[in-house]
Protein backbone atom coordinates (compact mmCIF):
# COMPACT_ATOMS: atom_id res chain seq x y z
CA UNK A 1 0.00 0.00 0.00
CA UNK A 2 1.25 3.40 -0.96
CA UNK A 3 0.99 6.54 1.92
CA UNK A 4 -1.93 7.99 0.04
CA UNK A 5 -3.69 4.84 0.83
CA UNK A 6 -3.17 3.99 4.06
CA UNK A 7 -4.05 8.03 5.03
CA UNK A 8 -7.21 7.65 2.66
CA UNK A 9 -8.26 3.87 5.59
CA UNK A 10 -7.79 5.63 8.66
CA UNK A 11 -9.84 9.02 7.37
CA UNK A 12 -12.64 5.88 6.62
CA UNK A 13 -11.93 4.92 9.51
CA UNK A 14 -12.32 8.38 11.62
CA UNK A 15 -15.57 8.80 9.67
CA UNK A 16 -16.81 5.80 10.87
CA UNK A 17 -16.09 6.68 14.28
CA UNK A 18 -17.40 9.88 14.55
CA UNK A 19 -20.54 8.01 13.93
CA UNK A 20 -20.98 7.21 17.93
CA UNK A 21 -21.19 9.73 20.46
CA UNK A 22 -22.81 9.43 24.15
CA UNK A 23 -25.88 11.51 23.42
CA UNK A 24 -26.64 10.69 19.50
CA UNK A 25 -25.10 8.15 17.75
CA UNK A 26 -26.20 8.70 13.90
CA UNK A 27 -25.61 5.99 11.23
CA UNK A 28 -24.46 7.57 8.53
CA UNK A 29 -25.25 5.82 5.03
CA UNK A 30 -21.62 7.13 3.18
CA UNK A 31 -20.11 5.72 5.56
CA UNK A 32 -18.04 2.26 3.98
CA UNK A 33 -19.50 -1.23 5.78
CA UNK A 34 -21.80 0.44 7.86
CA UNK A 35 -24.30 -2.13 7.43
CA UNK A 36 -21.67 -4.90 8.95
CA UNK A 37 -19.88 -2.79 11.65
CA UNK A 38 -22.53 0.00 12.95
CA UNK A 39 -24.52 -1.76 14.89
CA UNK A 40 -22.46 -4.24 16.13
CA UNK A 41 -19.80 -1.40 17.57
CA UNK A 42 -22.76 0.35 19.03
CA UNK A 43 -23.16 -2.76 21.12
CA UNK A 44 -19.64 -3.14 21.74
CA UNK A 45 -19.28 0.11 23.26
CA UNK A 46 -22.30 -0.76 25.73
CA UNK A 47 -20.93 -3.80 26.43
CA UNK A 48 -17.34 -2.65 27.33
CA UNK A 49 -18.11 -1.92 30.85
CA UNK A 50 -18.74 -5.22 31.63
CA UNK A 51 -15.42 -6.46 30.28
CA UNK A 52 -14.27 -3.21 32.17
CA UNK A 53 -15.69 -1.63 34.65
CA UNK A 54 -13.47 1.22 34.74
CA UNK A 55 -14.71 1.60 30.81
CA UNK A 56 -18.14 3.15 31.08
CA UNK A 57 -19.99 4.22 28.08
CA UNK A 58 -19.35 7.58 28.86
CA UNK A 59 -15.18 7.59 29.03
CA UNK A 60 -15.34 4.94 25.61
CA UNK A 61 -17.31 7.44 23.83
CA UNK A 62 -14.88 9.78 24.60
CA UNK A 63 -12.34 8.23 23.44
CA UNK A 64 -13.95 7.25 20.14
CA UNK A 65 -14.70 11.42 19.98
CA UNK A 66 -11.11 12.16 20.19
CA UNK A 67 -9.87 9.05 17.42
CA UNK A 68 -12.88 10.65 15.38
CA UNK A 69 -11.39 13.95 15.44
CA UNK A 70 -7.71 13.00 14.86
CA UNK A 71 -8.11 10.92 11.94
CA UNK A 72 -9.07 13.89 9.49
CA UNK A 73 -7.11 14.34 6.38
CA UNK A 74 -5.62 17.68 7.38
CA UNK A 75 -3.94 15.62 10.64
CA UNK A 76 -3.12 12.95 8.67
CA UNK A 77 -0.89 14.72 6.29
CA UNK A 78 0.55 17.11 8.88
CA UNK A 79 1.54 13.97 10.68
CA UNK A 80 3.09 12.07 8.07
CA UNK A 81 4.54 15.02 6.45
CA UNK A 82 7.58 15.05 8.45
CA UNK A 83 8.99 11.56 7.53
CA UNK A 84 10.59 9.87 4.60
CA UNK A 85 9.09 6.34 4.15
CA UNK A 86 10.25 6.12 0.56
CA UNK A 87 12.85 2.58 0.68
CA UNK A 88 11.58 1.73 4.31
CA UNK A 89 11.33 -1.70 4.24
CA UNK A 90 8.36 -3.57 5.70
CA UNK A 91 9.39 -5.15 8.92
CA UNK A 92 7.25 -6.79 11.99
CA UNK A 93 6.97 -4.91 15.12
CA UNK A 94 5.70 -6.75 18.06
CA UNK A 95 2.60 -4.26 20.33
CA UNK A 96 2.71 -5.11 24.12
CA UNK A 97 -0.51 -3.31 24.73
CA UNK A 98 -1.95 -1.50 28.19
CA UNK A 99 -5.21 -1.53 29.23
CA UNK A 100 -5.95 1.36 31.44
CA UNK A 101 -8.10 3.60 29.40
CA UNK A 102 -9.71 2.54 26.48
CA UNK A 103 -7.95 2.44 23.20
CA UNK A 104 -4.92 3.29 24.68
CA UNK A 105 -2.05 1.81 22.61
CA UNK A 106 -4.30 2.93 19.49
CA UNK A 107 -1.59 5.20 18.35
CA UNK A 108 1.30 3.10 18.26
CA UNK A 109 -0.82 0.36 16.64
CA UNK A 110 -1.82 3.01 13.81
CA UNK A 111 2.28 4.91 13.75
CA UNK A 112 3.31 0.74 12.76
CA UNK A 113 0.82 0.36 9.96
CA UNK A 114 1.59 3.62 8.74
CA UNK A 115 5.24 3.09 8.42
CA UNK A 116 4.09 0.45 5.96
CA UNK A 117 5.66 -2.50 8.61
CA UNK A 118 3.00 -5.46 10.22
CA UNK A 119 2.08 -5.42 13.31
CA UNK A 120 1.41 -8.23 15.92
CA UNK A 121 -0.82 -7.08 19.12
CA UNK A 122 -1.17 -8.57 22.23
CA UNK A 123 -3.84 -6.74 23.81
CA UNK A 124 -4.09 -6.43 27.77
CA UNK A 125 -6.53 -8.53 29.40
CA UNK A 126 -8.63 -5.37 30.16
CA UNK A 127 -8.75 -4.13 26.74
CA UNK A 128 -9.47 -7.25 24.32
CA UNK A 129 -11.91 -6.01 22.37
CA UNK A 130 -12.02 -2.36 20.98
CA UNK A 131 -8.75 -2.85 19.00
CA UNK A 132 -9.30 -6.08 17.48
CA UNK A 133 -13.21 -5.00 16.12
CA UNK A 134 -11.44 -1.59 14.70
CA UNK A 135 -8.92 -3.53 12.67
CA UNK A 136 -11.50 -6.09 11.27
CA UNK A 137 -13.03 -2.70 10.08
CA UNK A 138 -9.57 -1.48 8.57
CA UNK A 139 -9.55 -4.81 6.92
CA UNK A 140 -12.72 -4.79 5.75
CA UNK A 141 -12.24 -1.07 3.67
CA UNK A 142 -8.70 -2.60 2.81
CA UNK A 143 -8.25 -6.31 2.59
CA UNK A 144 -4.62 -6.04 2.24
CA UNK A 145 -3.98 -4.66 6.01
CA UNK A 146 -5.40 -8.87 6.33
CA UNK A 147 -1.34 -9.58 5.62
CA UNK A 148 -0.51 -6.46 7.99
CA UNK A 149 -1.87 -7.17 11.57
CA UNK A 150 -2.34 -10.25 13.81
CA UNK A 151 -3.54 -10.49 17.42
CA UNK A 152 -1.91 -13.36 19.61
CA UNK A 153 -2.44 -14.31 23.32
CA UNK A 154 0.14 -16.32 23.58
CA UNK A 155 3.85 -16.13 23.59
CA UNK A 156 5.01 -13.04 20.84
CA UNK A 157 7.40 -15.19 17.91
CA UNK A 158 8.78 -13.87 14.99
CA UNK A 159 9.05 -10.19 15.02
CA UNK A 160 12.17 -7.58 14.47
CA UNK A 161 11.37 -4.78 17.19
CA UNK A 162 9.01 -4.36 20.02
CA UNK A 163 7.13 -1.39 21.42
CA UNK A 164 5.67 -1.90 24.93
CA UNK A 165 3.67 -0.70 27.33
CA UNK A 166 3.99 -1.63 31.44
CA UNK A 167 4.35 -0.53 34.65
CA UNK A 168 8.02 0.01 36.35
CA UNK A 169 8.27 -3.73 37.13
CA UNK A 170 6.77 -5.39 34.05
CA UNK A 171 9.41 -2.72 32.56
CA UNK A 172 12.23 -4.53 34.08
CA UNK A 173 11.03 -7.68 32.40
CA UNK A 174 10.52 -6.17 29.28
CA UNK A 175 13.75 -4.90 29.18
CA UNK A 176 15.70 -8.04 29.74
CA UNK A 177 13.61 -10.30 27.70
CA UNK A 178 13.76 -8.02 24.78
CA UNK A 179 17.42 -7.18 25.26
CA UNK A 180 18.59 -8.22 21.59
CA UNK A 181 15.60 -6.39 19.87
CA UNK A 182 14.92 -2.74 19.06
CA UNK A 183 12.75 -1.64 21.04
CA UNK A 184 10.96 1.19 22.95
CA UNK A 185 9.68 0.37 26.79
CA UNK A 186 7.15 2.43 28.52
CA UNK A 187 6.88 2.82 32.15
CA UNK A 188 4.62 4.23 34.23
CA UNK A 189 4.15 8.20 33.71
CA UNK A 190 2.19 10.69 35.19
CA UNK A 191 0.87 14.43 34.69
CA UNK A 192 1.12 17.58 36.59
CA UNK A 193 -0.01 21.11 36.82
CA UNK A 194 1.49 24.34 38.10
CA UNK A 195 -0.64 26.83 39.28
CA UNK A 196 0.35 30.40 40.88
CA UNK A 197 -2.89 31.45 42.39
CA UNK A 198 -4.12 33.60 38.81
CA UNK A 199 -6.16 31.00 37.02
CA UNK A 200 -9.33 32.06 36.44
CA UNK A 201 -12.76 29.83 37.13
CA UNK A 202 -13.05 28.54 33.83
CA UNK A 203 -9.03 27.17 34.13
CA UNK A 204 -9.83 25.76 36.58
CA UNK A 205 -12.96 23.50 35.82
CA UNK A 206 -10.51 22.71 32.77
CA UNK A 207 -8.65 21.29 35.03
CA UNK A 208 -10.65 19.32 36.35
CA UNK A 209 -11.16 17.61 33.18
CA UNK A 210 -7.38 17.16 33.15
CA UNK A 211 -8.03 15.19 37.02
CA UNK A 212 -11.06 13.10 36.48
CA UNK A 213 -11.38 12.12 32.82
CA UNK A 214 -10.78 8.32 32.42
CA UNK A 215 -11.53 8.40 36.55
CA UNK A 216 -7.66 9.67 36.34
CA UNK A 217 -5.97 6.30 35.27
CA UNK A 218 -4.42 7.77 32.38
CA UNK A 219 -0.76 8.95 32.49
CA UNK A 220 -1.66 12.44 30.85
CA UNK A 221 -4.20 12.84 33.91
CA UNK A 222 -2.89 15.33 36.33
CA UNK A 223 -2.26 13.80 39.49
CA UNK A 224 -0.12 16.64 41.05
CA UNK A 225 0.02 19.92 40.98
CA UNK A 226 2.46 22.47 42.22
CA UNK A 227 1.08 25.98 43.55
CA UNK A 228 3.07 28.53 45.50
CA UNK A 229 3.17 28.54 49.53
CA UNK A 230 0.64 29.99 50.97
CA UNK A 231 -2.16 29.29 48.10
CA UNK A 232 -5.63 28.70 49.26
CA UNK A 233 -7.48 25.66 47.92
CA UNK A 234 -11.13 27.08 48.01
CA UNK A 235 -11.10 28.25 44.15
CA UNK A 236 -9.71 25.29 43.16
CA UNK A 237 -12.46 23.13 45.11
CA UNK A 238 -15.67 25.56 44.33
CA UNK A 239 -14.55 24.76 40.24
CA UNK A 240 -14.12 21.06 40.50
CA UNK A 241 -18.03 20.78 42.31
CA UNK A 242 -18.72 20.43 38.80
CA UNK A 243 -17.07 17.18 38.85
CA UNK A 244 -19.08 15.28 41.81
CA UNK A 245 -21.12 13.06 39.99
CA UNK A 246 -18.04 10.99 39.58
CA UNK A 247 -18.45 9.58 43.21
CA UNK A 248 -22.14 8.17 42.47
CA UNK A 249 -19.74 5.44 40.27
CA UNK A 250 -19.25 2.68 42.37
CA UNK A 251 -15.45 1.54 41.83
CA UNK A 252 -14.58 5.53 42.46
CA UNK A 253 -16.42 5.33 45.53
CA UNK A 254 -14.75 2.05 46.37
CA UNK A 255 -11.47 3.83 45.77
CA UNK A 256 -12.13 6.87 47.46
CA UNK A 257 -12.98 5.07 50.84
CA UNK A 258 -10.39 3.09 50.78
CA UNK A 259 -7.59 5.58 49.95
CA UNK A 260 -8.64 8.13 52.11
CA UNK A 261 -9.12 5.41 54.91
CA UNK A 262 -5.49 4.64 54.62
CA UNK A 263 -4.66 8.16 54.44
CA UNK A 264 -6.48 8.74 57.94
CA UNK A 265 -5.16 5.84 59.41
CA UNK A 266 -1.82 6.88 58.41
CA UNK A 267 -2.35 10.26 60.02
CA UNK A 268 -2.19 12.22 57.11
CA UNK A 269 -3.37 15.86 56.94
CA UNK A 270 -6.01 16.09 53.92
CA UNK A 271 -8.13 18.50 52.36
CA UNK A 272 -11.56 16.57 51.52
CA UNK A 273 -14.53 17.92 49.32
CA UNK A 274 -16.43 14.84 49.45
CA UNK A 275 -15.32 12.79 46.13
CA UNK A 276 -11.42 14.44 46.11
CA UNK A 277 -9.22 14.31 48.29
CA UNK A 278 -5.59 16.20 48.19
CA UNK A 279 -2.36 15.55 50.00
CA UNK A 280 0.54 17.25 50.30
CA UNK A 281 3.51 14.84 48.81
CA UNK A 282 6.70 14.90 46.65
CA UNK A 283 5.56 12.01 44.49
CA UNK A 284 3.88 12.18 41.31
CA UNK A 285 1.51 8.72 41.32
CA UNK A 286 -1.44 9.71 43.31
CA UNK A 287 -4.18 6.82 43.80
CA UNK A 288 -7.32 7.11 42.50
CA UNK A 289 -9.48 9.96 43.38
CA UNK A 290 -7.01 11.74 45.15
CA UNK A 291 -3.96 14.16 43.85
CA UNK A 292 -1.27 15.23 45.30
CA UNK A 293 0.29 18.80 45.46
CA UNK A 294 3.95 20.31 46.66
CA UNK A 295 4.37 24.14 47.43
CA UNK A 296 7.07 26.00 45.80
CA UNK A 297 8.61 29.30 46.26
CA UNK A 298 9.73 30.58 42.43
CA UNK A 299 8.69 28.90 39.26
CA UNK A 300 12.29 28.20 38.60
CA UNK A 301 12.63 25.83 41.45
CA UNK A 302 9.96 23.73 39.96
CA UNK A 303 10.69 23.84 36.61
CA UNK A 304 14.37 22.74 37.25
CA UNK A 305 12.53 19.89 39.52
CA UNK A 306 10.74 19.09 36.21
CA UNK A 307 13.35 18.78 33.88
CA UNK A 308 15.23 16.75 36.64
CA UNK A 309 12.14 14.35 36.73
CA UNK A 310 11.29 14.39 33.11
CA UNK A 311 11.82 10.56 33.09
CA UNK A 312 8.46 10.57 35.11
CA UNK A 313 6.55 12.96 33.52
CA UNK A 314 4.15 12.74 30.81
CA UNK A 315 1.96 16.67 30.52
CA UNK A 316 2.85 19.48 32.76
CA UNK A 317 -0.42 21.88 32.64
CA UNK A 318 0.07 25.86 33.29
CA UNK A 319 -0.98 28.76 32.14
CA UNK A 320 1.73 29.10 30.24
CA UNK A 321 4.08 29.32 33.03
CA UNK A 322 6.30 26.41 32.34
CA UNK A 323 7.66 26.16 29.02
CA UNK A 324 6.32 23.89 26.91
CA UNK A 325 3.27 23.21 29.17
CA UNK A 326 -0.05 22.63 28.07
CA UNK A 327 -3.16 24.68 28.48
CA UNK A 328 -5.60 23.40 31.34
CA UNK A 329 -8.02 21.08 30.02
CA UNK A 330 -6.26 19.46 27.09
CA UNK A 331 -4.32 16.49 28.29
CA UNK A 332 -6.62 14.19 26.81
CA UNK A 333 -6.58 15.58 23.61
CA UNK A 334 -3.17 14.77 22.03
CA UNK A 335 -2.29 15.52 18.40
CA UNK A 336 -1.25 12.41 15.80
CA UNK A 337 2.18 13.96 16.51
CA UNK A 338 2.18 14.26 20.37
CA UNK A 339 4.11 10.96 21.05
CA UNK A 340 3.51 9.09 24.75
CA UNK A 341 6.84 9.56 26.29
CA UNK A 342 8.10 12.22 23.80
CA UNK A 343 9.16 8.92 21.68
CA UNK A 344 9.00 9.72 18.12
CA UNK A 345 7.62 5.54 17.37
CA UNK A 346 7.42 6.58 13.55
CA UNK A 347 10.77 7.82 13.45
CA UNK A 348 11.54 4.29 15.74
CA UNK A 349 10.58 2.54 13.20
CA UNK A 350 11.98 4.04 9.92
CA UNK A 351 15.39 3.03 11.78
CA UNK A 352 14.64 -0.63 11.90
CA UNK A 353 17.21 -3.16 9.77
């Protein structure tokens, strides 16, 4: 398949998503195989909660929403307009997969294919099914991609390079069994946000889209945040009401009580709203439904903390006051060229012999 090609699937492919959102999915009749895939992907989606239950319909619609509005021509050939694939040839790149929020290794699955090489998946056990039914589709609008991707569950054989996805530990693993192939390793990330006491309301509800989408599981979700001694909470916690519903789900719940049980017991000091709580702690992993935070003194201090720690950090979130930081709001919103890890996984695999 030439480049032209493969962009023209995965536009198909966007169109067909955009199809399904939480409050109107629409079938639309242009729309290549809808009359095999629509309604069966409709009940997939509704059904992923029970393979999940961290994947409600809600957080896989939104994910859907944001594939939908990545896969556009325009992105497409921004994104691939920065590499040379002429003479690459095809090799097979082995996908260790993660299963925290749903989709999740959907763009290194997609960066393989569209560096013309094959692709061999194994999924995580708590995301079997999205990935596989979106690649029958591929296959289905082009029948050669058939020869391009395979799904195993078993031991990975056969394959020239590996990309995968872990925590710390399984990292360790990873790297020593993999030790004689390419290969990029992912360990556990998270994000944080500096704030210096100017952010206005509407920042700050942004934010808390940053803290609570995907119930914070994903590594862009901001699970620390930096603000200057002496900062008072209360803005913070008056924006973020708009969150609350999040504690009428019951594994939240679940975790809340639990964590801020063993943060009592512990003799922690906390500041509680009722479905959030925050402690004050140098680490960057928070558990769920709480977040950390750390008081500084100048923004330099923390941004030299930053670059010491970049090994650990995913998004930092600011008002502009940390170079190359994100506005509030978008950390689950990546571009086709925002890599996980700031590793370039086309360019990783153009450099494959």
């Amino acid at each position: 398949m030439d480049l032209e090609t493969k962009k023209n699937v995965f536009v198909t492919l966007g169109r067909f998503l955009n199809q399904f959102a939480e409050d109107n999915s629409t079938k639309d009749s242009s729309v290549p195989q809808n009359d095999l895939f629509f309604d069966d992907f409709h009940q997939l989606i509704h059904l992923s909660q029970s393979h999940n239950g961290w994947y409600t319909p809600e957080q896989v619609y939104f994910s859907i929403q944001s594939w939908a509005k990545a896969l556009t021509p325009a992105n497409l050939n921004q994104w691939t307009s920065s590499y040379d694939f002429s003479g690459n040839k095809s090799k097979t790149i082995a996908l260790i997969l993660a299963g925290n929020i749903p989709l999740v290794g959907f763009h290194d699955f997609i960066s393989v294919l569209m560096a013309g090489h094959n692709a061999i998946v194994k999924t995580s056990s708590d995301d079997q099914y999205l990935l596989p039914f979106l690649a029958k589709y591929l296959i289905a609008i082009e029948p050669e991609l058939a020869n391009k991707i395979t799904f195993v569950s078993g031991k990975l054989e056969n394959f020239d390079a590996v990309i995968a996805t872990g925590s710390n530990n399984t990292a360790r693993y990873f790297e020593y069994y993999f030790k004689d192939k390419p290969s990029i390793i992912r360990k556990n990330r998270n994000s944080v946000a500096v704030l210096n006491g100017n952010e206005t309301k509407e920042q700050l509800v942004a934010l808390g889209e940053d803290i609570f989408r995907y119930f914070g599981l994903g590594c862009r979700n901001v699970s620390k945040l930096f603000v200057p001694k002496g900062y008072s909470f209360d803005a913070f916690f008056e924006a973020i009401f708009e969150y609350q519903d999040v504690i009428h789900y019951e594994k939240y719940a679940n975790n809340y009580d639990y964590n801020k049980a063993v943060f009592l017991m512990s003799n922690y000091q906390l500041l509680d709203n009722g479905f959030l709580t925050l402690k004050e702690d140098i680490n960057y992993a928070s558990p769920i439904s709480s977040v950390f935070y750390e008081y500084y003194d100048t923004l330099a201090e923390v941004e030299k903390r930053l670059e010491l720690d970049t090994e650990k950090i995913q998004c930092i979130v600011s008002n502009n006051l940390i170079k190359n930081s994100i506005p509030f709001g978008q950390t689950q919103h990546p571009q086709l060229w925002d890599y996980a890890d700031n590793v370039d996984t086309i360019s990783f695999s153009l450099t494959i012999k």
